[in-house]
PDB file of N, CA and C in Angstrom:
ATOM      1  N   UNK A   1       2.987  -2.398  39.888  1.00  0.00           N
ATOM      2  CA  UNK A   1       1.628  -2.842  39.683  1.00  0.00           C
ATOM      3  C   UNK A   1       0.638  -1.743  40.077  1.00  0.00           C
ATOM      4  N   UNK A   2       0.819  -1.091  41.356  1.00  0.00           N
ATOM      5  CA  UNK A   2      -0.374   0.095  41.618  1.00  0.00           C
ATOM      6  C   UNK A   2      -0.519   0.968  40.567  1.00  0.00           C
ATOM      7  N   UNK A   3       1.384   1.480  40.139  1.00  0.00           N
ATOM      8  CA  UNK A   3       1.323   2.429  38.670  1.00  0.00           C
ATOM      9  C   UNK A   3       0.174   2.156  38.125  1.00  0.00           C
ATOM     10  N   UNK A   4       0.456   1.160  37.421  1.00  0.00           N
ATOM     11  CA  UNK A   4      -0.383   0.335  36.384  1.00  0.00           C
ATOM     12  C   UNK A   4      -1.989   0.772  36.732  1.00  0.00           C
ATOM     13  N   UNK A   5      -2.454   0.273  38.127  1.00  0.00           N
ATOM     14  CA  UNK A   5      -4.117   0.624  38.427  1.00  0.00           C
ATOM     15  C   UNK A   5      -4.445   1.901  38.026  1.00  0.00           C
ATOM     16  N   UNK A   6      -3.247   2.584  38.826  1.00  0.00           N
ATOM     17  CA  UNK A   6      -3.972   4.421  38.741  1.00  0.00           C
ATOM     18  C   UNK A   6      -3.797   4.970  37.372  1.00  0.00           C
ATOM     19  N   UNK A   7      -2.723   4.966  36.364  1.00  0.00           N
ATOM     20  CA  UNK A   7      -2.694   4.518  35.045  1.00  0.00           C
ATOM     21  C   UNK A   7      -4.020   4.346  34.428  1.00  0.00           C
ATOM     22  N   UNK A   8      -4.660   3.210  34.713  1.00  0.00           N
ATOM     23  CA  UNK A   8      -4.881   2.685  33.886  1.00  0.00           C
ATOM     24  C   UNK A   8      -7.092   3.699  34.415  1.00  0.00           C
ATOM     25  N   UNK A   9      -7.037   3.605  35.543  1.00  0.00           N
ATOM     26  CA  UNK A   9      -8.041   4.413  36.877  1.00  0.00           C
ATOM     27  C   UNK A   9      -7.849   6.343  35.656  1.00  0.00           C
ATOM     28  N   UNK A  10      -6.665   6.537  35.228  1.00  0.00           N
ATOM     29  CA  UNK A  10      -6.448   7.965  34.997  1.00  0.00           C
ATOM     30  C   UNK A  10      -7.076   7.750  33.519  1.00  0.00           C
ATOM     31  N   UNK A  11      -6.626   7.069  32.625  1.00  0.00           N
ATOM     32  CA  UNK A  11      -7.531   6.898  31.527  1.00  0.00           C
ATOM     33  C   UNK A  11      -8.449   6.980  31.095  1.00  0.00           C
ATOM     34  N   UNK A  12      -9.470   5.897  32.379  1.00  0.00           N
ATOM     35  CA  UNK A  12     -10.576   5.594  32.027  1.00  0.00           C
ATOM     36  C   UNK A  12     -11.860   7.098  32.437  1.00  0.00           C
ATOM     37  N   UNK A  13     -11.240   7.922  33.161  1.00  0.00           N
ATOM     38  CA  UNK A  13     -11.635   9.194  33.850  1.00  0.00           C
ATOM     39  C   UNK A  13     -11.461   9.761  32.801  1.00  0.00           C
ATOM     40  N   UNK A  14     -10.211  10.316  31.753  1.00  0.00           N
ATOM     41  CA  UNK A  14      -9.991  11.006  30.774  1.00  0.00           C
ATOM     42  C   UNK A  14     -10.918  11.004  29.700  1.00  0.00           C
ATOM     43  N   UNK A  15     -11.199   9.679  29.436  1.00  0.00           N
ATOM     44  CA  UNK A  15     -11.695   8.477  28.222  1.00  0.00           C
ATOM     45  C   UNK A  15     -13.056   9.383  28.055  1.00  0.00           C
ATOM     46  N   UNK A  16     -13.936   9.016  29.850  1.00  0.00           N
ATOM     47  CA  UNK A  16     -15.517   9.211  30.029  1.00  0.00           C
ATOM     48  C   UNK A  16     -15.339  11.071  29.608  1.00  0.00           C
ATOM     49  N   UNK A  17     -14.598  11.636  30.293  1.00  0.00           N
ATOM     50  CA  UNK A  17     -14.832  13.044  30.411  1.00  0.00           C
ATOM     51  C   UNK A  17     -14.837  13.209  28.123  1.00  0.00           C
ATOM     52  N   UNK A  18     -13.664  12.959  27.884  1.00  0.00           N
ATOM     53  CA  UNK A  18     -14.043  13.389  26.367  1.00  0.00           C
ATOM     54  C   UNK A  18     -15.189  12.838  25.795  1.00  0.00           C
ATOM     55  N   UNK A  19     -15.578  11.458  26.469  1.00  0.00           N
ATOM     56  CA  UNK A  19     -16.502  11.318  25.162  1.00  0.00           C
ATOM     57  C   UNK A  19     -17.810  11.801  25.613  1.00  0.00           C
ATOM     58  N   UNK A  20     -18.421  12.099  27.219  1.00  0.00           N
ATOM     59  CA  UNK A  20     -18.526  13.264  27.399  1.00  0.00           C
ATOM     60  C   UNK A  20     -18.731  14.462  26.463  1.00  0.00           C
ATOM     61  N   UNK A  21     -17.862  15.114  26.236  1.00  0.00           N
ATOM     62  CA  UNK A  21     -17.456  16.521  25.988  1.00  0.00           C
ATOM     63  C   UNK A  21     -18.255  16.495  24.555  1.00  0.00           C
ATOM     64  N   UNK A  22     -18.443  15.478  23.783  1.00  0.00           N
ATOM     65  CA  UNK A  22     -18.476  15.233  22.295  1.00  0.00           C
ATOM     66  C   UNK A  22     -19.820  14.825  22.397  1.00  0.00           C
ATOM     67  N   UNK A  23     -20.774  14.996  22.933  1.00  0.00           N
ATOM     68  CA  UNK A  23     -22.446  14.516  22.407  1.00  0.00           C
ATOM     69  C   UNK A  23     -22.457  16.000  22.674  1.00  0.00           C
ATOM     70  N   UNK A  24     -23.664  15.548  21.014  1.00  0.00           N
ATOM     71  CA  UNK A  24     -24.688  17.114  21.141  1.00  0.00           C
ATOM     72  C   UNK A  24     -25.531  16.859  22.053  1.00  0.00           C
ATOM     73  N   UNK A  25     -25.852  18.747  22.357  1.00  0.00           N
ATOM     74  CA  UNK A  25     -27.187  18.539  22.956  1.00  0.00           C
ATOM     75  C   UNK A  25     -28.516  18.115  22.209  1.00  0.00           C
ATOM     76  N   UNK A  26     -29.443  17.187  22.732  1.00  0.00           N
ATOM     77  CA  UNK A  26     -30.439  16.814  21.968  1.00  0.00           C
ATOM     78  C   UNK A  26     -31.868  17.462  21.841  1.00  0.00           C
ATOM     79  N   UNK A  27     -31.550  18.690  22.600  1.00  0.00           N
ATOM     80  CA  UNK A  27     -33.094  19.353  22.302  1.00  0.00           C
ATOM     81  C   UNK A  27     -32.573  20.849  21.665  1.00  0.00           C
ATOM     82  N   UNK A  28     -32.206  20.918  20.423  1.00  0.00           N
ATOM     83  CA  UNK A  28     -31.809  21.806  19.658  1.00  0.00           C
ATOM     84  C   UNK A  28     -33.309  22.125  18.700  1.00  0.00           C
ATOM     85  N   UNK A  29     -33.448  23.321  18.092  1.00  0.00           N
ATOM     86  CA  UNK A  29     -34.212  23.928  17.287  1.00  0.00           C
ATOM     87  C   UNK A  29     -33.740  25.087  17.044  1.00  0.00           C
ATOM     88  N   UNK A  30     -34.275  25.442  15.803  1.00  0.00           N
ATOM     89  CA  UNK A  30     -34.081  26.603  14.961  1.00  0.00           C
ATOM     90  C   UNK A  30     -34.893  27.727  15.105  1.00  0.00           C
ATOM     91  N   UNK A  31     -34.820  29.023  15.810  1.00  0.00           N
ATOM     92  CA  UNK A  31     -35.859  29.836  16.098  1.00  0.00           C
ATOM     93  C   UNK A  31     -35.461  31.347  14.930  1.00  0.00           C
ATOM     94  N   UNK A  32     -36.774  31.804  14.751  1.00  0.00           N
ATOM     95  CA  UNK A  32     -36.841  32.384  14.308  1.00  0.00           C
ATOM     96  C   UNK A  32     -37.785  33.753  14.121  1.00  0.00           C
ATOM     97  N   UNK A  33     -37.201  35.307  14.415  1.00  0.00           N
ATOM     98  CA  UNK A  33     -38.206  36.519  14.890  1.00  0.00           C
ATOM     99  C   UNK A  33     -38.973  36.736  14.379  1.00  0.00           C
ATOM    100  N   UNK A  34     -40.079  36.792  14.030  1.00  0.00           N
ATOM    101  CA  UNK A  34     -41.629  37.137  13.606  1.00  0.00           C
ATOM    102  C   UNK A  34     -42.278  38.179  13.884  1.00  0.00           C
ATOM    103  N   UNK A  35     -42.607  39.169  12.736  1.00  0.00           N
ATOM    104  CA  UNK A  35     -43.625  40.608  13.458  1.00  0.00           C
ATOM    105  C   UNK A  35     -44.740  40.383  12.236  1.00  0.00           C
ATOM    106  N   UNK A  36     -45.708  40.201  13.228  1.00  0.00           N
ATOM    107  CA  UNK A  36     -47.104  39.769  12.819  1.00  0.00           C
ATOM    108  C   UNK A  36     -47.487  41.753  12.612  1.00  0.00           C
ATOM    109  N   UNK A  37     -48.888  42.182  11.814  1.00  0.00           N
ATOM    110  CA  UNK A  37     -49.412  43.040  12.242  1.00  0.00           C
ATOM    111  C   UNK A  37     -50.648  42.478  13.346  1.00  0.00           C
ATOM    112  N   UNK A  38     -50.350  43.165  14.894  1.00  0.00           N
ATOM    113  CA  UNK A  38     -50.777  43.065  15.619  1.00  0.00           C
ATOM    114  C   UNK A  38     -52.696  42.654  15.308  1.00  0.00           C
ATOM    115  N   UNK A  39     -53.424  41.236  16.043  1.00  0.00           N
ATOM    116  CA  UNK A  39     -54.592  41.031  15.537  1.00  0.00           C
ATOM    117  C   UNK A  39     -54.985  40.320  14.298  1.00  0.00           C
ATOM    118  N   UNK A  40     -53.417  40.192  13.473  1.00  0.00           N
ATOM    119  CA  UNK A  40     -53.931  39.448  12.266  1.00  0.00           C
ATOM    120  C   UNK A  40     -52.989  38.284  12.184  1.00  0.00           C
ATOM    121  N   UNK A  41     -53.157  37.889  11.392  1.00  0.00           N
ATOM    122  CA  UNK A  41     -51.978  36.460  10.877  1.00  0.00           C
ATOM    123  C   UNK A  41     -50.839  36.766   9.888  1.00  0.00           C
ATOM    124  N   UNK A  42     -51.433  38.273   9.577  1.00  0.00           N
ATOM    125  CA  UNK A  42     -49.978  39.058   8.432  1.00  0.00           C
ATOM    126  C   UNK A  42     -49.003  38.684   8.694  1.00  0.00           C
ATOM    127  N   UNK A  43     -47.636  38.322   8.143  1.00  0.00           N
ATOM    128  CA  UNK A  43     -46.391  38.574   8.821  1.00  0.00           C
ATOM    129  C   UNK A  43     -45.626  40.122   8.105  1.00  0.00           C
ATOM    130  N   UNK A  44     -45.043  40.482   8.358  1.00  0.00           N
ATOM    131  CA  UNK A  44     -44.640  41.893   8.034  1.00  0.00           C
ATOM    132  C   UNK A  44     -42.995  41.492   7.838  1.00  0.00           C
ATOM    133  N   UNK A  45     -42.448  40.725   8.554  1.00  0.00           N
ATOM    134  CA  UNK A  45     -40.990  40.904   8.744  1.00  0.00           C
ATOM    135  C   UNK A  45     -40.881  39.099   9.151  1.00  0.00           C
ATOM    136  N   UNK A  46     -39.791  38.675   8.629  1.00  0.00           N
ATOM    137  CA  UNK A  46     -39.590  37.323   9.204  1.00  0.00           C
ATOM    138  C   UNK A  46     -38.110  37.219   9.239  1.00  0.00           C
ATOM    139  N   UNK A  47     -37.237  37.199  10.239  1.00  0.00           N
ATOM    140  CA  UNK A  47     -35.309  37.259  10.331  1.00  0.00           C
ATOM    141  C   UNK A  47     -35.376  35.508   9.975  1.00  0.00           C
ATOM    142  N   UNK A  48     -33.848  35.768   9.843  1.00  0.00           N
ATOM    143  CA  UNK A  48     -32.680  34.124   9.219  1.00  0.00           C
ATOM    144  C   UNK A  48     -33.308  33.243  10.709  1.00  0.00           C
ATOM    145  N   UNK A  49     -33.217  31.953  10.834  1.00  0.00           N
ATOM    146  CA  UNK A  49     -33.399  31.173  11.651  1.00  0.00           C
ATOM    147  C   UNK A  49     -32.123  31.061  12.479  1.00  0.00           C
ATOM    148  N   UNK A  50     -31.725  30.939  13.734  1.00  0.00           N
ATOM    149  CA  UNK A  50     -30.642  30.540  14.301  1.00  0.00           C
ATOM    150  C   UNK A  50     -30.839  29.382  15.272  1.00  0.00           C
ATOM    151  N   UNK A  51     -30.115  28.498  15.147  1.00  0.00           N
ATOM    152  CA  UNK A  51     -30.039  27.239  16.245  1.00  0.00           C
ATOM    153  C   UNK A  51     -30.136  27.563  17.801  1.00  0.00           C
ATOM    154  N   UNK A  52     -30.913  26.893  18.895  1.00  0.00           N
ATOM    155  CA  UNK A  52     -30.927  27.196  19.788  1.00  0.00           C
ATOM    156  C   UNK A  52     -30.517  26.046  20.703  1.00  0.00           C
ATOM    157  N   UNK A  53     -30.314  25.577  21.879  1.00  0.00           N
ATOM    158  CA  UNK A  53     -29.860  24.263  22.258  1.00  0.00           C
ATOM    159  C   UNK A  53     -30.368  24.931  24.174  1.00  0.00           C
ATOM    160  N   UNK A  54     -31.044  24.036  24.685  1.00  0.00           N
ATOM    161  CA  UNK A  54     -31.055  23.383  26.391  1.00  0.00           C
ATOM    162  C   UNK A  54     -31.679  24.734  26.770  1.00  0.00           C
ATOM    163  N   UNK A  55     -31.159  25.682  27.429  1.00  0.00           N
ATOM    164  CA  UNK A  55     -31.639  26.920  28.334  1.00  0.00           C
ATOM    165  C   UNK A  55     -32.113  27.720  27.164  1.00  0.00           C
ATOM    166  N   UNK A  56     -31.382  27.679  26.234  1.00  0.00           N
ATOM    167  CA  UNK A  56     -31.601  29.020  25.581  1.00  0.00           C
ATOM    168  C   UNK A  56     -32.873  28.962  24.683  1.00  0.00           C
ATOM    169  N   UNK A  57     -33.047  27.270  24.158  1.00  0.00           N
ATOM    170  CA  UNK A  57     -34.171  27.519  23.569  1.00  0.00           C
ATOM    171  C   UNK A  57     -35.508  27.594  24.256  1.00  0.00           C
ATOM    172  N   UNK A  58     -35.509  27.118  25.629  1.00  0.00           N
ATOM    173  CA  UNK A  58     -36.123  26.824  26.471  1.00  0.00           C
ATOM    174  C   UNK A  58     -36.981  28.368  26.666  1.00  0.00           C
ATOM    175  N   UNK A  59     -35.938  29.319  26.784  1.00  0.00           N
ATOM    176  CA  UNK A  59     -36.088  30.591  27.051  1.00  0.00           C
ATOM    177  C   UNK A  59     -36.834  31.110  25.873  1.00  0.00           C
ATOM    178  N   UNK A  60     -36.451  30.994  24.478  1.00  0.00           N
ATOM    179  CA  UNK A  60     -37.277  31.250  23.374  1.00  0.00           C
ATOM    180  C   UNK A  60     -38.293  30.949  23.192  1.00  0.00           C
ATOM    181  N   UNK A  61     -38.763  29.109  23.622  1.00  0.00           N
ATOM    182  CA  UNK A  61     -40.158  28.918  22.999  1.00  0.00           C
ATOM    183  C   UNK A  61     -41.291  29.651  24.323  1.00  0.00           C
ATOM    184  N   UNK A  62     -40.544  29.785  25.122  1.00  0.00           N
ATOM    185  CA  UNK A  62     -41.678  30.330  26.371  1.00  0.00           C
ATOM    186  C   UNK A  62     -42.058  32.269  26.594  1.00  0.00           C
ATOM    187  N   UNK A  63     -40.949  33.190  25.837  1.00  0.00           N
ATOM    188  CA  UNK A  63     -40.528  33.891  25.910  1.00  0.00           C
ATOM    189  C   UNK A  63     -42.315  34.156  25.168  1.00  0.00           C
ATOM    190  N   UNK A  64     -42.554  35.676  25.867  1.00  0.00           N
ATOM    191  CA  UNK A  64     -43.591  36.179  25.634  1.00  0.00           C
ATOM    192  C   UNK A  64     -43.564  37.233  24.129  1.00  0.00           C
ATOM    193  N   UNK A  65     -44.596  37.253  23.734  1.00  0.00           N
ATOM    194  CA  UNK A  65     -44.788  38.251  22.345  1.00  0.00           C
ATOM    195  C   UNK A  65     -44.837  39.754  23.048  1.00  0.00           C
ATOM    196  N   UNK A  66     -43.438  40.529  22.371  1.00  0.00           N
ATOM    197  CA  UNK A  66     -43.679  41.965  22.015  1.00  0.00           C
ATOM    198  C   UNK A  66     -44.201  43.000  21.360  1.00  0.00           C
ATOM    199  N   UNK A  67     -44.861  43.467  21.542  1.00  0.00           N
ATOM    200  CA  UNK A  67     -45.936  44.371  21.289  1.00  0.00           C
ATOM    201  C   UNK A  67     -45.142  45.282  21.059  1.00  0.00           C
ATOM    202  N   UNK A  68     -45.120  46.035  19.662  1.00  0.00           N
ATOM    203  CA  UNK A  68     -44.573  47.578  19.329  1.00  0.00           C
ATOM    204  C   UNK A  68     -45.486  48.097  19.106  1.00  0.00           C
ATOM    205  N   UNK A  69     -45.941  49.374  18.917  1.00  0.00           N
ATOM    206  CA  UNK A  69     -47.183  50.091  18.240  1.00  0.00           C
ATOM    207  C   UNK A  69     -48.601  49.070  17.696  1.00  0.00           C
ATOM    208  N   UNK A  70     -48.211  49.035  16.519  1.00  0.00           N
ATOM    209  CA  UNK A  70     -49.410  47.927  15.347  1.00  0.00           C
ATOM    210  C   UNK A  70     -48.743  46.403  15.230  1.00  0.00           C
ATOM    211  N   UNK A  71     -47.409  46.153  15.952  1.00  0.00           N
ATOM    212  CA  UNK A  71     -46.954  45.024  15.723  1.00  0.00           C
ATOM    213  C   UNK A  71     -46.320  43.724  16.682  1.00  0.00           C
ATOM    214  N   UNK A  72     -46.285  42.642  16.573  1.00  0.00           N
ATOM    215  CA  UNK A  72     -46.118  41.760  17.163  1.00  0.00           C
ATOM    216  C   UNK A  72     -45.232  40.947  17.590  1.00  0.00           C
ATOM    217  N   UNK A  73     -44.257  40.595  17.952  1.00  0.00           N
ATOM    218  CA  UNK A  73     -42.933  40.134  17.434  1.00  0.00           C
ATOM    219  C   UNK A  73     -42.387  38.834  18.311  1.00  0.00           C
ATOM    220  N   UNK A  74     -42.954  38.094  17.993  1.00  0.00           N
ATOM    221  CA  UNK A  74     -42.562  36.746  18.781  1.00  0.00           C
ATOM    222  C   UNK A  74     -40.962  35.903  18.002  1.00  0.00           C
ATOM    223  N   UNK A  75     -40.878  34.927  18.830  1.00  0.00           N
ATOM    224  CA  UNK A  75     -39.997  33.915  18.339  1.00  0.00           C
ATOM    225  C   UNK A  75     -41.008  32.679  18.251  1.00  0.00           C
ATOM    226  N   UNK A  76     -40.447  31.963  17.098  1.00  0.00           N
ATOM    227  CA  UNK A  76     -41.260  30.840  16.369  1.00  0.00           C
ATOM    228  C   UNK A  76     -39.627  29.703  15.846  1.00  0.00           C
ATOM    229  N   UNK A  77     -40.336  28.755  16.507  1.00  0.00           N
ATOM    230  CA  UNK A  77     -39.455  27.361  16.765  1.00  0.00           C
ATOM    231  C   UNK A  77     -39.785  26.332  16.456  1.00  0.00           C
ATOM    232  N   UNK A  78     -38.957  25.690  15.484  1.00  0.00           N
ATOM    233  CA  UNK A  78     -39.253  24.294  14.631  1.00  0.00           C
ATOM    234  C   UNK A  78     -37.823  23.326  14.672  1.00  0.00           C
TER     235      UNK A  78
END
Protein backbone atom coordinates (compact mmCIF):
# COMPACT_ATOMS: atom_id res chain seq x y z
CA UNK A 1 0.00 0.00 0.00
CA UNK A 2 2.81 2.80 0.81
CA UNK A 3 4.31 1.54 -2.82
CA UNK A 4 1.19 2.51 -4.16
CA UNK A 5 1.20 6.33 -2.27
CA UNK A 6 4.76 7.16 -3.33
CA UNK A 7 3.89 5.69 -6.85
CA UNK A 8 1.26 7.26 -7.23
CA UNK A 9 3.05 10.95 -4.97
CA UNK A 10 6.00 10.17 -8.03
CA UNK A 11 3.55 10.71 -10.87
CA UNK A 12 1.76 13.36 -9.86
CA UNK A 13 5.37 15.41 -9.42
CA UNK A 14 6.35 14.05 -12.97
CA UNK A 15 2.74 14.89 -14.41
CA UNK A 16 3.04 18.89 -12.89
CA UNK A 17 6.80 19.21 -13.92
CA UNK A 18 5.90 18.25 -17.84
CA UNK A 19 2.98 20.03 -18.17
CA UNK A 20 4.99 22.63 -16.72
CA UNK A 21 7.71 22.31 -19.23
CA UNK A 22 4.99 22.71 -22.19
CA UNK A 23 3.36 26.37 -21.74
CA UNK A 24 4.68 29.10 -23.79
CA UNK A 25 5.95 32.00 -22.54
CA UNK A 26 3.21 34.64 -22.77
CA UNK A 27 4.93 37.86 -23.30
CA UNK A 28 6.54 37.04 -26.67
CA UNK A 29 7.00 39.73 -29.59
CA UNK A 30 8.63 40.11 -32.72
CA UNK A 31 11.48 42.71 -32.76
CA UNK A 32 12.89 44.17 -35.32
CA UNK A 33 16.47 46.56 -36.22
CA UNK A 34 15.69 49.93 -37.55
CA UNK A 35 18.25 52.72 -38.88
CA UNK A 36 16.37 55.82 -39.09
CA UNK A 37 18.52 58.83 -40.74
CA UNK A 38 19.37 60.39 -37.56
CA UNK A 39 16.53 63.56 -36.82
CA UNK A 40 14.13 62.30 -39.33
CA UNK A 41 11.45 59.57 -39.61
CA UNK A 42 13.45 58.11 -42.86
CA UNK A 43 14.08 54.56 -42.42
CA UNK A 44 17.24 53.64 -44.38
CA UNK A 45 17.54 49.92 -43.45
CA UNK A 46 14.84 47.70 -41.78
CA UNK A 47 16.28 43.63 -40.81
CA UNK A 48 13.75 40.23 -40.79
CA UNK A 49 11.76 40.36 -37.45
CA UNK A 50 12.83 37.72 -34.82
CA UNK A 51 10.70 36.45 -31.84
CA UNK A 52 11.67 37.55 -28.49
CA UNK A 53 10.17 35.96 -25.17
CA UNK A 54 10.52 37.18 -20.97
CA UNK A 55 14.23 38.77 -20.40
CA UNK A 56 15.17 39.06 -23.72
CA UNK A 57 12.45 41.03 -25.00
CA UNK A 58 12.33 42.94 -21.99
CA UNK A 59 15.94 43.89 -22.80
CA UNK A 60 14.94 44.94 -26.44
CA UNK A 61 11.96 47.12 -25.88
CA UNK A 62 14.02 49.17 -23.20
CA UNK A 63 17.36 48.92 -24.93
CA UNK A 64 18.54 52.43 -25.93
CA UNK A 65 18.94 53.87 -29.71
CA UNK A 66 22.45 53.71 -31.37
CA UNK A 67 23.78 56.44 -32.85
CA UNK A 68 26.34 55.78 -35.86
CA UNK A 69 27.54 58.86 -37.71
CA UNK A 70 24.01 60.26 -39.58
CA UNK A 71 22.16 57.19 -38.26
CA UNK A 72 19.94 55.67 -35.77
CA UNK A 73 19.39 52.21 -35.01
CA UNK A 74 16.91 51.10 -32.56
CA UNK A 75 14.87 47.88 -32.02
CA UNK A 76 11.08 48.20 -32.74
CA UNK A 77 8.56 45.61 -31.17
CA UNK A 78 5.10 44.50 -32.07
Amino acid sequence: MKFNQIFLGLLVIMATAFLNSCVPEDSCKSCEVVTYKTGTSNVIDRQDPIEFCGNDLFAKENAAPVISGTDSIVWECY
